[in-house]
PDB file of N, CA and C in Angstrom:
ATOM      1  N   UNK A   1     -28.156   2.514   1.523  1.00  0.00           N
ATOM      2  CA  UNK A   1     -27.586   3.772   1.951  1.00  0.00           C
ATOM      3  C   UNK A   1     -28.673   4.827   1.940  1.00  0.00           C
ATOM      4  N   UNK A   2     -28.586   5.790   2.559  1.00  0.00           N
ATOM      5  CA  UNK A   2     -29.398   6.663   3.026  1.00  0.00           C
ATOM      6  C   UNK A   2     -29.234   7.645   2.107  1.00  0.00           C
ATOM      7  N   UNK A   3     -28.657   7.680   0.718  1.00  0.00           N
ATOM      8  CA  UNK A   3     -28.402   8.861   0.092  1.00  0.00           C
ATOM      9  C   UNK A   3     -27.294  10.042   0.949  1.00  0.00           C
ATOM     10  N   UNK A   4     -26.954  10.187   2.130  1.00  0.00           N
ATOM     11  CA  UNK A   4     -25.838  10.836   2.499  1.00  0.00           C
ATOM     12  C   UNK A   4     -24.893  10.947   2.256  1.00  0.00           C
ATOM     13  N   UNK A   5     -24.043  11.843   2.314  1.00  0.00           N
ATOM     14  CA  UNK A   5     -22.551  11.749   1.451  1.00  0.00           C
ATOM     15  C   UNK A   5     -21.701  10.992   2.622  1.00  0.00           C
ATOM     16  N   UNK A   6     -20.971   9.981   2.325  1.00  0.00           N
ATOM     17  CA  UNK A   6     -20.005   9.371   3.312  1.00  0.00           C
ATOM     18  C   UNK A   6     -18.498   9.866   3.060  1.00  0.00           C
ATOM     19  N   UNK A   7     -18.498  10.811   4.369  1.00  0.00           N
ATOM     20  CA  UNK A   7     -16.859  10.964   4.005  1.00  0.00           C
ATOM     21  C   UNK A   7     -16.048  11.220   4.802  1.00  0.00           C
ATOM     22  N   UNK A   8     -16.761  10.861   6.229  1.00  0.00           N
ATOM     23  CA  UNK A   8     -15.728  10.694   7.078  1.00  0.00           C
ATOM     24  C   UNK A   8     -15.925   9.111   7.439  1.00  0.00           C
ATOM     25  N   UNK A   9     -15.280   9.075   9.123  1.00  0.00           N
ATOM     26  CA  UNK A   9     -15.325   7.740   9.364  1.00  0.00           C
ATOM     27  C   UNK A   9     -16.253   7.181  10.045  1.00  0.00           C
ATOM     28  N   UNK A  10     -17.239   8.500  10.586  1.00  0.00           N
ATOM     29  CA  UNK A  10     -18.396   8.342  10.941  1.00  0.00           C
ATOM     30  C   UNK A  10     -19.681   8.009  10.076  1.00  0.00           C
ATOM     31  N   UNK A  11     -19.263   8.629   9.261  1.00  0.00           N
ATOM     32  CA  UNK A  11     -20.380   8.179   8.180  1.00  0.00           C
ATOM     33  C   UNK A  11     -20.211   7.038   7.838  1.00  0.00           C
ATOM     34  N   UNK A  12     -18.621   6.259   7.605  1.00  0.00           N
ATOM     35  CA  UNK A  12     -18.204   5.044   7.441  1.00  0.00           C
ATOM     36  C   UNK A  12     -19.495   3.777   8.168  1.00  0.00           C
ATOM     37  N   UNK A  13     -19.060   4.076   9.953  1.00  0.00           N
ATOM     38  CA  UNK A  13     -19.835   3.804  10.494  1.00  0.00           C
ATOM     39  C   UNK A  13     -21.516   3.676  10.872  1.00  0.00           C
ATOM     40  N   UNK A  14     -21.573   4.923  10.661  1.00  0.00           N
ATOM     41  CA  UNK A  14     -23.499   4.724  10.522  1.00  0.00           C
ATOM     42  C   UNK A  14     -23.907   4.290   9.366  1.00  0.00           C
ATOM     43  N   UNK A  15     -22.892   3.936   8.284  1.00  0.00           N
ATOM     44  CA  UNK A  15     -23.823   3.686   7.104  1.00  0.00           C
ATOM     45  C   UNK A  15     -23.223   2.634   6.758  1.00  0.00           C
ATOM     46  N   UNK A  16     -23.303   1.224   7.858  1.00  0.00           N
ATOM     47  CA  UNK A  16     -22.620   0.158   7.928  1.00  0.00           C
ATOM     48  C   UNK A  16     -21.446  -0.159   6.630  1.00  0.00           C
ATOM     49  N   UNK A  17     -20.140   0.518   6.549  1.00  0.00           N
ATOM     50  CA  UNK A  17     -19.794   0.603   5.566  1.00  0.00           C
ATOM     51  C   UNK A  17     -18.498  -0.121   6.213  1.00  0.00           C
ATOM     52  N   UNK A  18     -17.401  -0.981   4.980  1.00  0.00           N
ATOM     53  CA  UNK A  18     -16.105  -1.066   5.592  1.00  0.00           C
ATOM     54  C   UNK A  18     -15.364  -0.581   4.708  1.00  0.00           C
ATOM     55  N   UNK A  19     -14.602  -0.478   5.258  1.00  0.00           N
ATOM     56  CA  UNK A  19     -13.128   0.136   5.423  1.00  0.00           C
ATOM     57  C   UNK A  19     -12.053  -0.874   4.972  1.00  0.00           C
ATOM     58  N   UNK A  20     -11.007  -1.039   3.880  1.00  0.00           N
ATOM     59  CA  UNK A  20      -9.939  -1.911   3.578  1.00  0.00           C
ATOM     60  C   UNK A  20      -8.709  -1.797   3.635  1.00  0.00           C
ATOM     61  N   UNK A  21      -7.724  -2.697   3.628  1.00  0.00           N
ATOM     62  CA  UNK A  21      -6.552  -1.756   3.824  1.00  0.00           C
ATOM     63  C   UNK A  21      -5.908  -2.631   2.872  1.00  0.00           C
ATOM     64  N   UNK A  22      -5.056  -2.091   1.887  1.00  0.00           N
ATOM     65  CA  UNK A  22      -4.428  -2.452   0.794  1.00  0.00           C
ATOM     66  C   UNK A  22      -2.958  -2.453   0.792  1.00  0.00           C
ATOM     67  N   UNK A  23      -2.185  -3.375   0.649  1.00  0.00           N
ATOM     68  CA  UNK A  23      -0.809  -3.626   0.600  1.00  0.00           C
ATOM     69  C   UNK A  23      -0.107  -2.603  -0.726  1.00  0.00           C
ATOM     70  N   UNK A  24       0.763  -1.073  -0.235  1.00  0.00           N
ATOM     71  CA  UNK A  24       1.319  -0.453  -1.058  1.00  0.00           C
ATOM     72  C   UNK A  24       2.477  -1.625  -1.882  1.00  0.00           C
ATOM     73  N   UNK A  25       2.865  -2.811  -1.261  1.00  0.00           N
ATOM     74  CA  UNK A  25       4.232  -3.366  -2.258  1.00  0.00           C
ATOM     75  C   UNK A  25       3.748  -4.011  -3.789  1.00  0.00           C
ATOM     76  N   UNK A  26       4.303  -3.818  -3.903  1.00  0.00           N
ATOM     77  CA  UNK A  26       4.241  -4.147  -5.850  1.00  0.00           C
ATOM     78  C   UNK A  26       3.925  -5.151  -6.092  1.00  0.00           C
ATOM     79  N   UNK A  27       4.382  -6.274  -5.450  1.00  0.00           N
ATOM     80  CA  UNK A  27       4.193  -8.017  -5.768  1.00  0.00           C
ATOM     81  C   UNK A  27       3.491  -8.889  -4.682  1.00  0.00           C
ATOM     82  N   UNK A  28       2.903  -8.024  -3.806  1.00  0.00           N
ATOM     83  CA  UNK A  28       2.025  -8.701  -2.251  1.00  0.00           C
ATOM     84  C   UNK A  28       0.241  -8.384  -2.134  1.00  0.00           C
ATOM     85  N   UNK A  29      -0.123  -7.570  -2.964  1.00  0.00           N
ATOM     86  CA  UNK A  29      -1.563  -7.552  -2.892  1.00  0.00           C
ATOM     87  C   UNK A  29      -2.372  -8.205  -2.350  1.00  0.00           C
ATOM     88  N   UNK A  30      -2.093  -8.055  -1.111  1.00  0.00           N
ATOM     89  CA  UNK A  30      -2.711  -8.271   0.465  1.00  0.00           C
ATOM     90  C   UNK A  30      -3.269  -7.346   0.776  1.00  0.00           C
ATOM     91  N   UNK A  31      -4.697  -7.635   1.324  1.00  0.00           N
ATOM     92  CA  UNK A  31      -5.822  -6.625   1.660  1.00  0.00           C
ATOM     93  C   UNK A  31      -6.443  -7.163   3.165  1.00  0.00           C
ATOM     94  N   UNK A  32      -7.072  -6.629   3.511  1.00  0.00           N
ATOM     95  CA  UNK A  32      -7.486  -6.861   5.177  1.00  0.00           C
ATOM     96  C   UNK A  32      -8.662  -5.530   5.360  1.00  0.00           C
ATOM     97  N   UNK A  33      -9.712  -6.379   5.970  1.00  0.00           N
ATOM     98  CA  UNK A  33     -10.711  -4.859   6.535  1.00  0.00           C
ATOM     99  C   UNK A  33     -10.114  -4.886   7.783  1.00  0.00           C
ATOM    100  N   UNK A  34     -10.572  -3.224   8.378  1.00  0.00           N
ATOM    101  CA  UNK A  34     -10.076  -2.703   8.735  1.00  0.00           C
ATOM    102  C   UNK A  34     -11.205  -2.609  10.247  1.00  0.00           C
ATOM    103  N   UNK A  35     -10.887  -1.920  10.919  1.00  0.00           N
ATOM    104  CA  UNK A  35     -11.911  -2.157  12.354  1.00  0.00           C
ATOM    105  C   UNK A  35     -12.149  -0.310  12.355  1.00  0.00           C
ATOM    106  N   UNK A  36     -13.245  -0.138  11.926  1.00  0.00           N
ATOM    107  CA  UNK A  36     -14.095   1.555  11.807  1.00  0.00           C
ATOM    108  C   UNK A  36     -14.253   1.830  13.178  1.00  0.00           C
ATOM    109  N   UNK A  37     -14.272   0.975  14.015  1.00  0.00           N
ATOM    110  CA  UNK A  37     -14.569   1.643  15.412  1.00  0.00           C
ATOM    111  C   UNK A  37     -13.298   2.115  16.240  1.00  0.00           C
ATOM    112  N   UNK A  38     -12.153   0.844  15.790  1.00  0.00           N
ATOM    113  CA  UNK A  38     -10.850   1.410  16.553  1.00  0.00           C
ATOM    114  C   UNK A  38     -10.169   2.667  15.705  1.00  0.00           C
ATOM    115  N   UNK A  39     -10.511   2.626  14.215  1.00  0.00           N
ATOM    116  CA  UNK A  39      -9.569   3.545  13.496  1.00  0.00           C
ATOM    117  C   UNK A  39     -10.663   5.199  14.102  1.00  0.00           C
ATOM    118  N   UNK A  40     -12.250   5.381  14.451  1.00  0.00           N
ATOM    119  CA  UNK A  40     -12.612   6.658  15.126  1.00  0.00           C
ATOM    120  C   UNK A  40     -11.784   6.717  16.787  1.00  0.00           C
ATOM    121  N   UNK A  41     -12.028   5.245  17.198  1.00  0.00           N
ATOM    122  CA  UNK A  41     -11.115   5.782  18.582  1.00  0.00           C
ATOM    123  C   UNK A  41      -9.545   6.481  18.639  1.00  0.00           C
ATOM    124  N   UNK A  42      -8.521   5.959  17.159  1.00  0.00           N
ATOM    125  CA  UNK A  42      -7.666   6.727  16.918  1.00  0.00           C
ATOM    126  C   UNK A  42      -7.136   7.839  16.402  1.00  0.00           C
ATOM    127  N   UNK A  43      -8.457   8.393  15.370  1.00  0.00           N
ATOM    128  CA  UNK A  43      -8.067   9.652  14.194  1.00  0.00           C
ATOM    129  C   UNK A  43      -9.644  10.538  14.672  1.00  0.00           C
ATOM    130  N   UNK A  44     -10.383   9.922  15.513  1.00  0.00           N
ATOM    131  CA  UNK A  44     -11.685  10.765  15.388  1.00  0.00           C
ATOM    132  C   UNK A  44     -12.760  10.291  14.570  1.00  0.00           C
ATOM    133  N   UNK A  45     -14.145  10.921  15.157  1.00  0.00           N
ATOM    134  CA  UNK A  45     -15.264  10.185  14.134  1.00  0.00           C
ATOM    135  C   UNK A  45     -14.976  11.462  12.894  1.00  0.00           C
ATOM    136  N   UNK A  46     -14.774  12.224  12.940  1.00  0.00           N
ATOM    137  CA  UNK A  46     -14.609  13.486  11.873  1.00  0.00           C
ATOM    138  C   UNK A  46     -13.444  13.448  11.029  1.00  0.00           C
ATOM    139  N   UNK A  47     -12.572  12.043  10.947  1.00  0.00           N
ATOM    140  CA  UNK A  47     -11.512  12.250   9.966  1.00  0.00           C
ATOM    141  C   UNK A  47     -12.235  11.898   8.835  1.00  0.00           C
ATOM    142  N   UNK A  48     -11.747  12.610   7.627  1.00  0.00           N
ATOM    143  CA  UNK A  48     -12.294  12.211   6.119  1.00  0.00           C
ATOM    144  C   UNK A  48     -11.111  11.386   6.103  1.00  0.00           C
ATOM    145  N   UNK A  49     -11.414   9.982   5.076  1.00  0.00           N
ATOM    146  CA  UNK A  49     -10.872   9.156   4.362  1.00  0.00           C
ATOM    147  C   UNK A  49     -11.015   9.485   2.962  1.00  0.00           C
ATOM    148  N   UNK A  50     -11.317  10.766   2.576  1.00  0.00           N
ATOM    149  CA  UNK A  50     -11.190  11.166   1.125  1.00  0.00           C
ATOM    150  C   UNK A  50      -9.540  11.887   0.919  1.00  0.00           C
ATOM    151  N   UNK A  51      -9.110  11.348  -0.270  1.00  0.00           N
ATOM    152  CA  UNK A  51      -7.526  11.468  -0.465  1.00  0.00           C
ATOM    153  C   UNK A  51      -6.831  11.746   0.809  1.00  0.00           C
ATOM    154  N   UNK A  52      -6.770  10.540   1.918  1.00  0.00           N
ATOM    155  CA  UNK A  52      -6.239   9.932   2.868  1.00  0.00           C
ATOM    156  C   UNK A  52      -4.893   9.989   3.084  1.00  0.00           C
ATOM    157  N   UNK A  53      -4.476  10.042   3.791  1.00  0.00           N
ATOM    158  CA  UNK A  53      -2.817  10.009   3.747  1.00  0.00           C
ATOM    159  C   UNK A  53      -2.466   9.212   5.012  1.00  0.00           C
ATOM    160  N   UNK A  54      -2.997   9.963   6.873  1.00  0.00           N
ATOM    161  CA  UNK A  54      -2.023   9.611   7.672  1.00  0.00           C
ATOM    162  C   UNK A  54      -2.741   8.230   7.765  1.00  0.00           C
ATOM    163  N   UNK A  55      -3.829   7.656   7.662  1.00  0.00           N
ATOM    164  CA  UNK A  55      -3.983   5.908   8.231  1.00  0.00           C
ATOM    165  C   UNK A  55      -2.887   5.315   6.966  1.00  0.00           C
ATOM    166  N   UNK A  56      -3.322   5.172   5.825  1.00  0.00           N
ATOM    167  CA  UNK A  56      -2.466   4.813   4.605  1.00  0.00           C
ATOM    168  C   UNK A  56      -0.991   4.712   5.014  1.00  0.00           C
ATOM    169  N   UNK A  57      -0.448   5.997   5.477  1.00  0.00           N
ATOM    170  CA  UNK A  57       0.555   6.252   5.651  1.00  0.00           C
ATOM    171  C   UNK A  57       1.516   4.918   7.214  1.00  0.00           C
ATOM    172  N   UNK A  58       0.621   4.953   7.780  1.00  0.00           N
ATOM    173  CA  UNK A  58       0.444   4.117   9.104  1.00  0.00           C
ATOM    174  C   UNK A  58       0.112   2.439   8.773  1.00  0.00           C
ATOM    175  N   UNK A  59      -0.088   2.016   7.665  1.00  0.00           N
ATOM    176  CA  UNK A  59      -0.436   0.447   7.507  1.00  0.00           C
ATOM    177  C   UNK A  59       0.805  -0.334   7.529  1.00  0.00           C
ATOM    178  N   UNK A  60       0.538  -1.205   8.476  1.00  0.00           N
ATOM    179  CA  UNK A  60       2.066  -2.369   7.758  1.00  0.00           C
ATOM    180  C   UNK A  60       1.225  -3.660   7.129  1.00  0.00           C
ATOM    181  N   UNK A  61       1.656  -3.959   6.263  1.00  0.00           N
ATOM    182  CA  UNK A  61       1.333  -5.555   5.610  1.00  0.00           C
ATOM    183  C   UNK A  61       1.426  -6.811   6.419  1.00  0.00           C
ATOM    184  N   UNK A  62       0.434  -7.237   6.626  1.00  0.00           N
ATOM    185  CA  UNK A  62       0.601  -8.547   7.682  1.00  0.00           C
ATOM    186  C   UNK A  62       1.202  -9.791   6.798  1.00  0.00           C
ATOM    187  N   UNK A  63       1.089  -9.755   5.802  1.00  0.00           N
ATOM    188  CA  UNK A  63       1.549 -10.630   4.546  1.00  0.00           C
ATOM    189  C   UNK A  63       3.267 -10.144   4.917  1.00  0.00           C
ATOM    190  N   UNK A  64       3.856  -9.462   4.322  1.00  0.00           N
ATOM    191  CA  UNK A  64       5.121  -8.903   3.597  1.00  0.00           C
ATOM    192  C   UNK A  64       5.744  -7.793   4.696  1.00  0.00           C
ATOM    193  N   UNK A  65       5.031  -7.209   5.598  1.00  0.00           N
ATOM    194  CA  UNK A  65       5.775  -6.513   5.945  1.00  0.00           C
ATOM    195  C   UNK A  65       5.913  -4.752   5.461  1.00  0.00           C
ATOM    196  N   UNK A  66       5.112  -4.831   4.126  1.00  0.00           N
ATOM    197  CA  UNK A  66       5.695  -3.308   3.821  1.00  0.00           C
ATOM    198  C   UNK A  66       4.528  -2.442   4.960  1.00  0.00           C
ATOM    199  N   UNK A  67       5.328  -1.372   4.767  1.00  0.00           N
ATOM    200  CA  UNK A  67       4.909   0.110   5.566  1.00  0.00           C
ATOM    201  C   UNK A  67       4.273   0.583   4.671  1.00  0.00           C
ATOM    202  N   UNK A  68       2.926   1.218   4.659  1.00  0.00           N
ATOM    203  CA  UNK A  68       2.153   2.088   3.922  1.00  0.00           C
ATOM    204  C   UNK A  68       1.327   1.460   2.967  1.00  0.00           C
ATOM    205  N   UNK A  69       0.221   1.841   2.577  1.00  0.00           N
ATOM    206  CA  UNK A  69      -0.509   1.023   1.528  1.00  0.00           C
ATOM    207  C   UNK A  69      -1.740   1.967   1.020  1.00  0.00           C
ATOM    208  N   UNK A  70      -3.173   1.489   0.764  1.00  0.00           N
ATOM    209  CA  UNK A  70      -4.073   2.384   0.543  1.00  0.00           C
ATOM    210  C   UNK A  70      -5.259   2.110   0.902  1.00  0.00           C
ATOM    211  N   UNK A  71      -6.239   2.977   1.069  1.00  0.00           N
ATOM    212  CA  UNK A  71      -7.491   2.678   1.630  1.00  0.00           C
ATOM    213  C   UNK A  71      -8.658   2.321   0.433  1.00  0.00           C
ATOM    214  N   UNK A  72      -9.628   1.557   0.616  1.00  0.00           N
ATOM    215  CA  UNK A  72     -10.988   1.764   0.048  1.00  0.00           C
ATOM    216  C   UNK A  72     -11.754   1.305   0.721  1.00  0.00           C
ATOM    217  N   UNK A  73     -13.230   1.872   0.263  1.00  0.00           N
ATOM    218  CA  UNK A  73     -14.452   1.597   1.169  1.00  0.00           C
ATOM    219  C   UNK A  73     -15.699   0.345   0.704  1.00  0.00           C
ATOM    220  N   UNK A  74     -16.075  -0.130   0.800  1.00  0.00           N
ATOM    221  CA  UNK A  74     -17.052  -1.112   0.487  1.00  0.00           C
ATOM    222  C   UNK A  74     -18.220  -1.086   1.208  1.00  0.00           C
ATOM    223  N   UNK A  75     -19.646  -0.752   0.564  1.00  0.00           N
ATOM    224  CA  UNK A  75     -20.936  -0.719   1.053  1.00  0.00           C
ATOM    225  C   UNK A  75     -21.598  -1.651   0.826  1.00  0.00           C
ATOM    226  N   UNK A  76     -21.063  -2.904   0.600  1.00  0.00           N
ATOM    227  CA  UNK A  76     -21.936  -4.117   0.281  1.00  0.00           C
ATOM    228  C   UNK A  76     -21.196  -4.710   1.760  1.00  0.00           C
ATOM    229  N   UNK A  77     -20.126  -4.710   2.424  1.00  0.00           N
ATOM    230  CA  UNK A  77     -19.233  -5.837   2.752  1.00  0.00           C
ATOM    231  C   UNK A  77     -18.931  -7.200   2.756  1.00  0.00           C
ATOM    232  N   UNK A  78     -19.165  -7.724   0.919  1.00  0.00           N
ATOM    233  CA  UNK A  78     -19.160  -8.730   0.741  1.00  0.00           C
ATOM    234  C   UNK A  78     -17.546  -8.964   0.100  1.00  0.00           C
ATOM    235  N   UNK A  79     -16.931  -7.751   0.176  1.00  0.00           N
ATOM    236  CA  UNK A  79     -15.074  -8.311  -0.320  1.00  0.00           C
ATOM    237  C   UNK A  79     -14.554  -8.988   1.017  1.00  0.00           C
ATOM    238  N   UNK A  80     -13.770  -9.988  -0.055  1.00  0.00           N
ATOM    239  CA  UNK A  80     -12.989 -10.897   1.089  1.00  0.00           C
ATOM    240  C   UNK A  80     -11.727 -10.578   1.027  1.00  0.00           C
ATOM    241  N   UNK A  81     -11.126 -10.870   2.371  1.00  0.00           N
ATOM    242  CA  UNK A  81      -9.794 -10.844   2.525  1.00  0.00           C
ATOM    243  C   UNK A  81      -9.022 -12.031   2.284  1.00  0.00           C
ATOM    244  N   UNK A  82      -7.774 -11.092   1.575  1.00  0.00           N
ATOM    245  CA  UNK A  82      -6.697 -12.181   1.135  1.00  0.00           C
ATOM    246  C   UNK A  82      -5.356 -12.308   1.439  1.00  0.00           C
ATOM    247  N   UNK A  83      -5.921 -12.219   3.240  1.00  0.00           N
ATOM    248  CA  UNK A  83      -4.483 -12.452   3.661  1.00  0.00           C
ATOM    249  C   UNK A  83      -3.684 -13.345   3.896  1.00  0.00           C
TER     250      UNK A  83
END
């Protein structure tokens, strides 16, 4: 990392970073990365993902089904998905 502060989704992007998406249901902890290029074509390269709401708010669980969940970021992108 370049020492820059990452805090939108652009920064996501230039600072080869991913993006996760986390299953809000209680008993499904299902996670999935997320695609940084389609989520700037939908919210903008200038949305902050710091205390996040509308993508979060917008996730469904490909596992279970629930609506809503939570975000985190990973600068290694060595987490795997466990869907």
């Amino acid at each position: 990392m370049s020492g820059k502060s990452v805090t939108t989704l652009a920064d996501l992007l230039a600072e080869g970073w991913h993006c996760w998406a986390h299953c809000g249901a209680r008993d499904c902890g299902s996670a999935s990365k997320l695609d940084v290029g389609l989520l700037i074509s939908r919210f903008g390269p200038e949305h902050s993902f710091i205390n996040e709401a509308r993508i979060s708010s917008l996730l469904v669980c490909r596992r279970c089904g629930h609506q809503g969940g939570r975000l985190s970021i990973c600068a290694s992108g060595k987490a795997e998905s466990r869907r």
